[in-house]
N, C-alpha and C. Protein backbone atom coordinates (compact mmCIF):
# COMPACT_ATOMS: atom_id res chain seq x y z
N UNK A 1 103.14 91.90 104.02
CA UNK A 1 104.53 91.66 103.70
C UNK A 1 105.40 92.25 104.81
N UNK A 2 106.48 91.71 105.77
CA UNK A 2 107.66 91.95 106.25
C UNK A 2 108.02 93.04 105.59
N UNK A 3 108.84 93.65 106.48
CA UNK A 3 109.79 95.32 106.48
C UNK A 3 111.41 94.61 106.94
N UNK A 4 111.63 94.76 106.34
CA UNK A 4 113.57 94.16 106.41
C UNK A 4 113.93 95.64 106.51
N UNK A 5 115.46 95.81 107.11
CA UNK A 5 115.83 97.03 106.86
C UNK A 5 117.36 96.53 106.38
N UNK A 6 117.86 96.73 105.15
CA UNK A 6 119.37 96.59 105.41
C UNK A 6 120.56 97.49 105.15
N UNK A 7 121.46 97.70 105.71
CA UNK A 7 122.56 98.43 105.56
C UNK A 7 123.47 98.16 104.17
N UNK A 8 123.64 99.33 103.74
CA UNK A 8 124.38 99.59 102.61
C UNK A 8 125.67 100.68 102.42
N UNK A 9 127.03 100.23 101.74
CA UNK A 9 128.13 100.98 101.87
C UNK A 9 127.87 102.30 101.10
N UNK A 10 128.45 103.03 101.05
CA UNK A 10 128.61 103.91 100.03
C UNK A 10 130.19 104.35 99.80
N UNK A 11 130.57 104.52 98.81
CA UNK A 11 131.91 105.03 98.45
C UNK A 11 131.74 105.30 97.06
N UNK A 12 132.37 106.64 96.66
CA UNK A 12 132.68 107.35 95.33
C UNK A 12 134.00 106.22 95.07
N UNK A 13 133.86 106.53 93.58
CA UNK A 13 134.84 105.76 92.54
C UNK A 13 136.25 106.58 92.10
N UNK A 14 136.91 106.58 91.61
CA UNK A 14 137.95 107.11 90.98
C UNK A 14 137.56 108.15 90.20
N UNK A 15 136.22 107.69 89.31
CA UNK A 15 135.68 108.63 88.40
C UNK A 15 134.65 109.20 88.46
N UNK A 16 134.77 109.06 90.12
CA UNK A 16 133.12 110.43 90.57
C UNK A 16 132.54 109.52 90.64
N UNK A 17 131.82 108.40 90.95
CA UNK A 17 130.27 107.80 90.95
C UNK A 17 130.12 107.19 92.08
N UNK A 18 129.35 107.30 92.50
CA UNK A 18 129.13 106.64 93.87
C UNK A 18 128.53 105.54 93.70
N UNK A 19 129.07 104.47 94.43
CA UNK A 19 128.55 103.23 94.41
C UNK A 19 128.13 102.42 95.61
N UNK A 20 126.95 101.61 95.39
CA UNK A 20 126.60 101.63 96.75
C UNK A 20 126.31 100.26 96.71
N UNK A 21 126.93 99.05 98.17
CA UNK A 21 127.22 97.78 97.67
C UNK A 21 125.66 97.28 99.45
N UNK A 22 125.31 96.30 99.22
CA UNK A 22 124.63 95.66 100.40
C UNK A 22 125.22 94.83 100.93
N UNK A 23 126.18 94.87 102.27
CA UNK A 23 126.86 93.49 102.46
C UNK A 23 126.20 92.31 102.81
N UNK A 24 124.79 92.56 103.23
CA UNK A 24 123.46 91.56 103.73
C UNK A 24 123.37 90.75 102.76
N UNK A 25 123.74 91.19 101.51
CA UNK A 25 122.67 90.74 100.22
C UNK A 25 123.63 90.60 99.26
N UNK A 26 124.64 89.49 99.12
CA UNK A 26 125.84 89.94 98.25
C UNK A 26 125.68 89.67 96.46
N UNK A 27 126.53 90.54 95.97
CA UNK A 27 125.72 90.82 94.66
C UNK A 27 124.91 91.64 94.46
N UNK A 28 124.29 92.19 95.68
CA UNK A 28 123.12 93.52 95.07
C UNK A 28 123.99 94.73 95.36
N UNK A 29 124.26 95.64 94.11
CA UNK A 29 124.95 96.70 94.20
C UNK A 29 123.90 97.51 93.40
N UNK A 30 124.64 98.68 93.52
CA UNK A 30 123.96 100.15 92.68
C UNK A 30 125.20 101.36 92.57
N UNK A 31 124.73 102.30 91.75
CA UNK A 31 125.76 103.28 91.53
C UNK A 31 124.42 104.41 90.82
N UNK A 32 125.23 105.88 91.38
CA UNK A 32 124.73 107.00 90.97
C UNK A 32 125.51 107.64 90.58
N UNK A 33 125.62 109.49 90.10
CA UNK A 33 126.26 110.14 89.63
C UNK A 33 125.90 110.91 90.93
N UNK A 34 125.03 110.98 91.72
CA UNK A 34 125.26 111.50 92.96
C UNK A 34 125.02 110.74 94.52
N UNK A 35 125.44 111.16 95.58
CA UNK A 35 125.12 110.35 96.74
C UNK A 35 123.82 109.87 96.56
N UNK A 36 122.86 111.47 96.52
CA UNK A 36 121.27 110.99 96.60
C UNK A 36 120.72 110.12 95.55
N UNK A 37 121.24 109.91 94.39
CA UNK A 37 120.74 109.26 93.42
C UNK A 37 121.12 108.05 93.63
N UNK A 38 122.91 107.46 93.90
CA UNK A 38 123.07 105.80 94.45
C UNK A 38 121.70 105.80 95.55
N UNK A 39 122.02 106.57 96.62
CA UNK A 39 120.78 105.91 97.54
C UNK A 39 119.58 105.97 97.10
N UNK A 40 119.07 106.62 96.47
CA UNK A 40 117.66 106.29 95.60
C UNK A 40 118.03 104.85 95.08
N UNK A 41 118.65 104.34 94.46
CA UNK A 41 118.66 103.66 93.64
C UNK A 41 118.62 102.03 93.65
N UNK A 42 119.50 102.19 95.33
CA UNK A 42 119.99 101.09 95.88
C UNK A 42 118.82 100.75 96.80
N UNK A 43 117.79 101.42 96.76
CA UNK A 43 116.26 100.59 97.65
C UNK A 43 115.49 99.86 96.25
N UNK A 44 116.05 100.47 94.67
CA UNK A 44 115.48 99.37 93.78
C UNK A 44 115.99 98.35 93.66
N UNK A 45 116.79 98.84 93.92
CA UNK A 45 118.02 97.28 93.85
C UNK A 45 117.84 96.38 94.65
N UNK A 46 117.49 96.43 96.13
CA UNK A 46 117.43 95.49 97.48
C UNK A 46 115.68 95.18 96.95
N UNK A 47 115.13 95.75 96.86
CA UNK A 47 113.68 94.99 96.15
C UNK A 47 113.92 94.11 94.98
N UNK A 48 114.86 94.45 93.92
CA UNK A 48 114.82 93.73 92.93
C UNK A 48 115.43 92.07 93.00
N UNK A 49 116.80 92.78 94.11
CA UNK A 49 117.36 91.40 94.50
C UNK A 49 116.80 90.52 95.32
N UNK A 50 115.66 90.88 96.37
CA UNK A 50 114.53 90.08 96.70
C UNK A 50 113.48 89.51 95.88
N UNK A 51 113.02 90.51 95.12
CA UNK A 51 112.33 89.21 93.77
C UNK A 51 112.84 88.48 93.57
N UNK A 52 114.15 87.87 93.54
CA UNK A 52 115.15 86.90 92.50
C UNK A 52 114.76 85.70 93.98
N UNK A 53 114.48 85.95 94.83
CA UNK A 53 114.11 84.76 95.81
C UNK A 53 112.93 84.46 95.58
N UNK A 54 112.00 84.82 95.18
CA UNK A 54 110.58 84.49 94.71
C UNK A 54 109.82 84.20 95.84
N UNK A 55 108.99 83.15 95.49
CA UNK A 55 108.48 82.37 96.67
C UNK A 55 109.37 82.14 98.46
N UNK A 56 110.48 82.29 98.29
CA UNK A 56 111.04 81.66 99.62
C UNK A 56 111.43 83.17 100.62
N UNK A 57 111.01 84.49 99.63
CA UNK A 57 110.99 85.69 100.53
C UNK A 57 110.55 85.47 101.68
N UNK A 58 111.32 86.03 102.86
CA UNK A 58 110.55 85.85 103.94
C UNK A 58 111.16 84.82 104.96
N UNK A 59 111.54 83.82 104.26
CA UNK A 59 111.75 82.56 104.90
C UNK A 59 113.75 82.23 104.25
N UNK A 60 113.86 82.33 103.23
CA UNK A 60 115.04 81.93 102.98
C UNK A 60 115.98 83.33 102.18
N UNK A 61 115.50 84.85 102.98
CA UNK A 61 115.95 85.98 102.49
C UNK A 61 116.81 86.13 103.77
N UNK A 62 118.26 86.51 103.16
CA UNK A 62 119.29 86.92 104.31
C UNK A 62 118.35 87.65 105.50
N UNK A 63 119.33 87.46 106.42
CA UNK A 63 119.02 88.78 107.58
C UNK A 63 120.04 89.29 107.45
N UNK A 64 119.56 91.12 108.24
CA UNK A 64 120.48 91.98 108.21
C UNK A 64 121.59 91.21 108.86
N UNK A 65 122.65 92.02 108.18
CA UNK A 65 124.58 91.58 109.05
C UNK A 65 124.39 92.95 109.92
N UNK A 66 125.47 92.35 111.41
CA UNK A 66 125.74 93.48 112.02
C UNK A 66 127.12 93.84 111.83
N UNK A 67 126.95 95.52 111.48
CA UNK A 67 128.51 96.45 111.08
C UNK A 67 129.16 97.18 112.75
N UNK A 68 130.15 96.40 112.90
CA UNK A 68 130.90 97.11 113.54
C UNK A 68 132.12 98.03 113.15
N UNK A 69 132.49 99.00 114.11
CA UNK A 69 133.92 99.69 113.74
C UNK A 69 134.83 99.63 115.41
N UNK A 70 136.16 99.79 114.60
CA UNK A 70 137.13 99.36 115.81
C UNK A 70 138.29 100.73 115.88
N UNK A 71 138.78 101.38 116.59
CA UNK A 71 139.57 102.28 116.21
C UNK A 71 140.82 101.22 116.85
N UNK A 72 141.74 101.57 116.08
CA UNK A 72 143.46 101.19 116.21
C UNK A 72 144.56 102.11 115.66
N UNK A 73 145.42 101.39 116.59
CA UNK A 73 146.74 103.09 116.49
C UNK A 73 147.19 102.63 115.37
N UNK A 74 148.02 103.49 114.32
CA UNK A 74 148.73 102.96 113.22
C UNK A 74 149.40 104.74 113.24
């Protein structure tokens, strides 16, 4: 089996929880009550949301997106 690697956001909520979104993979999210626990959580999640492709893993599973950053004056 292929090794994908994909990038995932993280940002706390209003009410403490960290949530952690895949922009590669849209729709696969996760959330913890701590950093380490969203990121635990969110490698079940990017496996789980690859089962839902079944058979076409591999062949019709996103590729990673590339994240850039830009600094600007404001």
């Amino acid at each position: 089996m292929a090794r994908r690697t994909y990038t995932f956001l993280l940002e706390q909520d209003e009410t403490g929880t960290w949530c952690a979104t895949v922009p590669g993979l849209p729709g696969c999210i996760s959330q913890g009550a701590t950093k380490a626990e969203a990121k635990r959580k969110v490698r079940e999640a990017i496996e789980l949301h690859l089962e839902a492709f079944g058979d076409d893993v591999g062949d019709g599973v996103p590729a990673e997106i590339e994240l850039g950053r830009v600094r600007v004056a404001v």
